[in-house]
Protein backbone atom coordinates (compact mmCIF):
# COMPACT_ATOMS: atom_id res chain seq x y z
CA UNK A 1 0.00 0.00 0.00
CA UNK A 2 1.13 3.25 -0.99
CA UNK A 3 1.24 5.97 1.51
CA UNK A 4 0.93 9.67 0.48
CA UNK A 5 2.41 12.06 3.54
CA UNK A 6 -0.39 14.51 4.55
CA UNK A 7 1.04 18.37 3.21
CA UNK A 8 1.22 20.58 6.12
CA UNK A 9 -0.15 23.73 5.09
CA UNK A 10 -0.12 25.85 8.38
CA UNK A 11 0.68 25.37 11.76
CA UNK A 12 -0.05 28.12 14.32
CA UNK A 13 -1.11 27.61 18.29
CA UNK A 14 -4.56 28.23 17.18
CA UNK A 15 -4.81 25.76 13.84
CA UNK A 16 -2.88 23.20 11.93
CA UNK A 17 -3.60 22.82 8.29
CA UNK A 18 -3.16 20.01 5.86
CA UNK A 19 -4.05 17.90 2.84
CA UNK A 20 -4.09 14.70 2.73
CA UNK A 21 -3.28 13.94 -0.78
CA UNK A 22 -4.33 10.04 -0.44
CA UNK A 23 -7.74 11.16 0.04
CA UNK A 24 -8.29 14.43 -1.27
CA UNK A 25 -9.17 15.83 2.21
CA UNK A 26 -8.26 19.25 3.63
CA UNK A 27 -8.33 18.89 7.24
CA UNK A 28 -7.69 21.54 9.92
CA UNK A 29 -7.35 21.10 13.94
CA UNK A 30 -8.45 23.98 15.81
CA UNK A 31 -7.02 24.46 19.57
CA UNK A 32 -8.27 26.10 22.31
CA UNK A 33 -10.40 29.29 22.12
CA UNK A 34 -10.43 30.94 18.57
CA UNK A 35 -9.96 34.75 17.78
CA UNK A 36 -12.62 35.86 15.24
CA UNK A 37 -9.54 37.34 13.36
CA UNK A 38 -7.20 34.09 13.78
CA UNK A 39 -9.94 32.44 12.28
CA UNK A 40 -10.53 34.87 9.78
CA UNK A 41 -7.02 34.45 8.45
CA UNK A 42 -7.02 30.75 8.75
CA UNK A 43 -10.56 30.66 6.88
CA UNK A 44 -8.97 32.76 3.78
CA UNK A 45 -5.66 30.43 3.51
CA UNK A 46 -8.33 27.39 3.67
CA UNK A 47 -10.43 29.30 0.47
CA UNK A 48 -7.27 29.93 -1.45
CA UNK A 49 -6.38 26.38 -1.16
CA UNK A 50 -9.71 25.00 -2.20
CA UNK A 51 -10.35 26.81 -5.08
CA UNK A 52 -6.87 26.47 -6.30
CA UNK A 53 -6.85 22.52 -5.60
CA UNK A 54 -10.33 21.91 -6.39
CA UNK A 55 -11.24 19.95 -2.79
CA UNK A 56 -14.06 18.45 -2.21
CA UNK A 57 -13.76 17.37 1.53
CA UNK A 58 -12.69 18.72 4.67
CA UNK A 59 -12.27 17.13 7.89
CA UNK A 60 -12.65 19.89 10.68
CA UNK A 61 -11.14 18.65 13.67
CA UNK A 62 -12.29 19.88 16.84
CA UNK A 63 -11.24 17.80 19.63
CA UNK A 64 -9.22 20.03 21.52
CA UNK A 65 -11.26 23.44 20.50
CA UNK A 66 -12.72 24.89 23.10
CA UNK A 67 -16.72 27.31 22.92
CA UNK A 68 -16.25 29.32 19.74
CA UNK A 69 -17.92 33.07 20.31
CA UNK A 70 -20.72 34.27 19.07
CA UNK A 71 -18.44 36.78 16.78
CA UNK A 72 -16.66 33.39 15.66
CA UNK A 73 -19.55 31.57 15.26
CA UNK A 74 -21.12 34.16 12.63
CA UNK A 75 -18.46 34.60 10.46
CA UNK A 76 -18.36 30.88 9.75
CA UNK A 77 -22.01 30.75 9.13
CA UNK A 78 -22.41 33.85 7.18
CA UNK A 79 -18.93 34.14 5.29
CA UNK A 80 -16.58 31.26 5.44
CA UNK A 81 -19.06 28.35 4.50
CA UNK A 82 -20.93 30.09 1.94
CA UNK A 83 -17.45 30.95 0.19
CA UNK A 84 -16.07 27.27 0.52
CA UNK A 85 -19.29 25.73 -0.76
CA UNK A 86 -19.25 28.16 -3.62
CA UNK A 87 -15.89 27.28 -4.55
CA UNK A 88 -17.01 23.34 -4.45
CA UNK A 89 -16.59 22.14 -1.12
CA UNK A 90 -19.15 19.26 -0.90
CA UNK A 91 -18.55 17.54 2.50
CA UNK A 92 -17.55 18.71 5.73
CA UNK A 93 -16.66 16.09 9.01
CA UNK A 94 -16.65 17.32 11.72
CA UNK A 95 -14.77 15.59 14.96
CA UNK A 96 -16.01 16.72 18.40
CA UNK A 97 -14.53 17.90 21.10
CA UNK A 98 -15.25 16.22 24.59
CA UNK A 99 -16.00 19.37 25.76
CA UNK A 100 -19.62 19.57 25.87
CA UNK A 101 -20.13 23.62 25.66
CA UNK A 102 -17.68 23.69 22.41
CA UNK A 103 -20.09 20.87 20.94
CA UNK A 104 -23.20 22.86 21.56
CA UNK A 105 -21.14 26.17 19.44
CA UNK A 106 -20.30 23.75 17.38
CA UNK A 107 -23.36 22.22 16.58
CA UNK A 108 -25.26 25.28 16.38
CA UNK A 109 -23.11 26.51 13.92
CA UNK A 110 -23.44 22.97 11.86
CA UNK A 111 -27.32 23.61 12.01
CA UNK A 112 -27.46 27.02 10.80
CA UNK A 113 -24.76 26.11 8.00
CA UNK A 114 -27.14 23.35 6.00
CA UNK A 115 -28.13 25.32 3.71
CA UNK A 116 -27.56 24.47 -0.29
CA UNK A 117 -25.66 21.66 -0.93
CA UNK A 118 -22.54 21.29 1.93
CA UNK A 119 -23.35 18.36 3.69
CA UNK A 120 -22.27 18.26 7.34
CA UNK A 121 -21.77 14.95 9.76
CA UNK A 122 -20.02 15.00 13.33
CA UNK A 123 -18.59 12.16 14.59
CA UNK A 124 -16.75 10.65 17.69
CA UNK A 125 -13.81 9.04 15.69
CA UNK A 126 -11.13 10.54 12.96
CA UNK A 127 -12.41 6.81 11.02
CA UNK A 128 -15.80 7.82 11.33
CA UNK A 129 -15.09 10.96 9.99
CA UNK A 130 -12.90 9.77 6.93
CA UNK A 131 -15.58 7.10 5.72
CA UNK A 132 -18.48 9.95 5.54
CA UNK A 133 -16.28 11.84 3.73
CA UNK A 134 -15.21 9.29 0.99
CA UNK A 135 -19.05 7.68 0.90
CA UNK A 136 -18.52 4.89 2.67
């Protein structure tokens, strides 16, 4: 079995970035408590990398994020998803964080993000999460 090394796109205390070029999945980690403008930033270096590479699937991984704000919350809703869906992103996974106030953000934000055709699932495990996003 061939294994492609994932491309590490960006690595700050608040995100790390990569592709996995196996699977065609752009994954990010987020840590901690996110800055509406750390996330801005992060959000525009994930668009530019989308369009360019034409990805369908990203794996958001949110295990160690802690409550996103309400500031944070409605930029992803009303800016960053619209733009990635727009520039084809079909699929987003989303791996929760035990922390049971940054799932409620984050599920809230899931719900009011359905719209048109970007198809979110959350799941307990990064398998879980890979399966959804390849159709299995």
């Amino acid at each position: 079995m061939i294994t492609i090394k994932k491309e590490q796109i960006l690595k700050e205390k608040f995100v790390e970035m990569s592709f996995d070029g196996q699977d065609a999945i752009f994954e990010a980690k987020w840590i901690g408590f996110l800055k509406v403008d750390e996330v801005k930033r992060a959000c525009q270096l994930m668009t530019q990398f989308i369009a360019k590479n034409k990805v369908t699937k990203h794996l958001s991984d949110q295990t160690v994020l802690k409550v996103l704000s309400k500031e944070v919350q409605d930029y992803l809703i009303g800016e960053c998803f619209p733009e990635l869906e727009k520039l084809g992103l079909k699929k987003v996974a989303v791996l929760v964080s035990e922390d049971v106030f940054a799932q409620a953000t984050v599920n809230n934000v899931n719900m009011k993000s359905q719209m048109g055709r970007l198809s979110f699932g959350t799941f307990n495990s990064r398998q879980q999460c890979i399966e959804f996003l390849n159709g299995k």
